[in-house]
Structures are given as C-alpha cells and as structure tokens.
Protein backbone atom coordinates (compact mmCIF):
# COMPACT_ATOMS: atom_id res chain seq x y z
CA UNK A 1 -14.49 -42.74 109.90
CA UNK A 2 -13.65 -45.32 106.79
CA UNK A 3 -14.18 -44.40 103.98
CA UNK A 4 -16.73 -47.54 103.13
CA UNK A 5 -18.46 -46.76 105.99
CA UNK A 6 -18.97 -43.13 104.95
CA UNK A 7 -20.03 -44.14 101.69
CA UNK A 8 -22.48 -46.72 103.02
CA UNK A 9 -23.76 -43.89 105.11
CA UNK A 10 -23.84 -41.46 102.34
CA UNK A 11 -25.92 -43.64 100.14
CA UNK A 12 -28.55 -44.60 102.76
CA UNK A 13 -29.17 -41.12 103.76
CA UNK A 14 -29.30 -40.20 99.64
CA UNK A 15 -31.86 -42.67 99.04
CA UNK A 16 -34.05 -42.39 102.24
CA UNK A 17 -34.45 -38.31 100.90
CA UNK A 18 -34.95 -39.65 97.28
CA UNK A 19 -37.87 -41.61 98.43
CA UNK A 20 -39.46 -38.82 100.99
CA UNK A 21 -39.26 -36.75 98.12
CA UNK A 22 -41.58 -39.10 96.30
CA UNK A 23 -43.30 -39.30 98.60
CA UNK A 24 -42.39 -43.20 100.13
CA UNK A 25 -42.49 -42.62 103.78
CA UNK A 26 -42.37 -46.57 103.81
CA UNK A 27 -39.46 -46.86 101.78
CA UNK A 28 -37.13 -44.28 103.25
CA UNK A 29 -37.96 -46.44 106.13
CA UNK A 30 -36.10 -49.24 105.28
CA UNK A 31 -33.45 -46.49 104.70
CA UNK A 32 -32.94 -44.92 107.55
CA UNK A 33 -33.02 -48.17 109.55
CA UNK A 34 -29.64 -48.90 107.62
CA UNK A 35 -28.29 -45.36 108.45
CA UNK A 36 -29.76 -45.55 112.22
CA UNK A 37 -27.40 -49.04 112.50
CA UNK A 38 -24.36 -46.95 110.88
CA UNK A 39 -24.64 -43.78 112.41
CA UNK A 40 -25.08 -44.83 116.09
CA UNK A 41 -21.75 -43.99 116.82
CA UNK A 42 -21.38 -40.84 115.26
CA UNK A 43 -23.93 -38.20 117.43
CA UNK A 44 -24.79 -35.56 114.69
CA UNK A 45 -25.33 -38.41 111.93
CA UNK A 46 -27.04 -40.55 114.26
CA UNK A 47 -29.20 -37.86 114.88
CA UNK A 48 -30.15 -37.55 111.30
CA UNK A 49 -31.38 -40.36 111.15
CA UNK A 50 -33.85 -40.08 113.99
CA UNK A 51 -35.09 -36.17 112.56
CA UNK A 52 -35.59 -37.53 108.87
CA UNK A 53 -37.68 -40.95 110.63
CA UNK A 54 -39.78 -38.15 112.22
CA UNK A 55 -40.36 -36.66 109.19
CA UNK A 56 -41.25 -40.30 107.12
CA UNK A 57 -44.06 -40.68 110.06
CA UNK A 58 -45.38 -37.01 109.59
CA UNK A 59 -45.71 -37.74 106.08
CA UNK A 60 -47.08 -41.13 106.55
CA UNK A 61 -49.55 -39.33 109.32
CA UNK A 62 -47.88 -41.83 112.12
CA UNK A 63 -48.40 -40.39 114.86
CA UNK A 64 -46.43 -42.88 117.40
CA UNK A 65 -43.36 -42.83 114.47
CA UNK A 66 -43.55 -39.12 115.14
CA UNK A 67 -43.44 -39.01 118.53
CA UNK A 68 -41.24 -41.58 119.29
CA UNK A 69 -39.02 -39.97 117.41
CA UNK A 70 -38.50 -36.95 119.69
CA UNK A 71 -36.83 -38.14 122.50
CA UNK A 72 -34.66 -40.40 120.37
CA UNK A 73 -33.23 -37.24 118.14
CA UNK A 74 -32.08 -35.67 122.00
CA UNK A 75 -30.90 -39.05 123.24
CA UNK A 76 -28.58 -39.39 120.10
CA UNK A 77 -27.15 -36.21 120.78
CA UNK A 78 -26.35 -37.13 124.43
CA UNK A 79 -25.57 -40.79 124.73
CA UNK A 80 -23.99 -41.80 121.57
CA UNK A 81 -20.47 -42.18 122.28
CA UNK A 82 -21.62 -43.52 125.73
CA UNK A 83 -23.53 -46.38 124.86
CA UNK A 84 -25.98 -47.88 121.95
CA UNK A 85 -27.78 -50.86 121.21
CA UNK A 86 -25.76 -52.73 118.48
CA UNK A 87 -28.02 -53.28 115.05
CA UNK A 88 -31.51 -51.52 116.79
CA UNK A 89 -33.03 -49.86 113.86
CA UNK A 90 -34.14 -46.32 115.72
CA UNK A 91 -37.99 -47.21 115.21
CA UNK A 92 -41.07 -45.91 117.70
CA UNK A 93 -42.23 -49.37 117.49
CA UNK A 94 -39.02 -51.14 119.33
CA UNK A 95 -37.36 -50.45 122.45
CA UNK A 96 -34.44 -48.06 121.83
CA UNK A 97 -32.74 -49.95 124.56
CA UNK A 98 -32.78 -53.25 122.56
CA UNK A 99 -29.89 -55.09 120.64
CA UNK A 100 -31.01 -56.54 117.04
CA UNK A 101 -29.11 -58.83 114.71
CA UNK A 102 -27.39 -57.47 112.21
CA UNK A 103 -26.36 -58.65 108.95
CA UNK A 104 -22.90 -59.86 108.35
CA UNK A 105 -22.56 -56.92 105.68
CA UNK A 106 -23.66 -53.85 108.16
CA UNK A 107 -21.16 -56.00 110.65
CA UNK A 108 -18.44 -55.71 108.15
CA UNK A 109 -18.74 -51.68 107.42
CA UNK A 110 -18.88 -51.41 111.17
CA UNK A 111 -16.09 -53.21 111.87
C-alpha cells in the first residue's frame, strides 16, 4: 500500500474515533464513508470500517445502520479482493452492490 493512501486511511479512521468518542455518531459518519471507499481493497481495514459504522448506529440508536452493518463486516472479510463496488460508501441505507462517484481526490489516492 502507498504511503498517501495509508495516511489518508490513517487519518479517516483517527478522526471517525475522535468524533465517536464525543459522541458524533453523525460525524464519524462522514468518516468512515471516506475509509469504507479506501479500504475496500484491503479485507481487515475494510472491515474496520464496517465494525466502527456499526458502532456510530448503536450510538446513534439506528437500528437499520446496525444491522446492516452485520453482514457487510463478514462480506468484507470474504469478497474483498474478489470484487467491490468502486466509491459505495458501506452505508445500511444503499445497496452494497452499487457503484458511486467518487471524487477526483479519493480517485487519485486510489490510483
């Protein structure tokens, strides 16, 4: 893995935890979405992201978030290096089957 792209990683995980420790399920949202696109690659990482979206929705009492979450954690164990959808942003509300623009930047550290 680059080194940017580790780094990009690094940080979005580092602040999605800042805000779940302060309590800002809604904020380490927007987070995690950016590590979900990173990570999706990378099974254990990818991963992560999925177990710390399930936590956001426990804490923000979402129950869909939190079980929609479940089955995505396993599936980025298994199919990772077999296939993802490019830019999807891990949520319970959107198909985890569906490709999503991506922004030229999260293109760029993917690259």
């Amino acid at each position: 893995m680059r080194m940017e792209l580790r780094k990009a990683i690094d940080q979005a995980f580092a602040q999605a935890l800042l805000e779940l420790r302060a309590q800002r399920a809604s904020e380490a949202l927007v987070w995690l979405e950016r590590a979900h696109i990173l990570t999706q690659r990378h099974p254990l990482l990818h991963a992560r992201s999925h177990w710390l979206m399930l936590r956001a929705g426990w804490q923000s009492g979402d129950r869909r978030e939190v079980l929609g979450q479940m089955p995505r954690i396993l599936a980025a164990l298994l199919f990772s290096r077999i296939w993802v959808p490019l830019g999807n942003i891990g949520r319970a509300r959107v198909s985890a089957l569906r490709p999503m623009p991506i922004s030229e930047e999260l293109r760029r550290l993917l690259e």
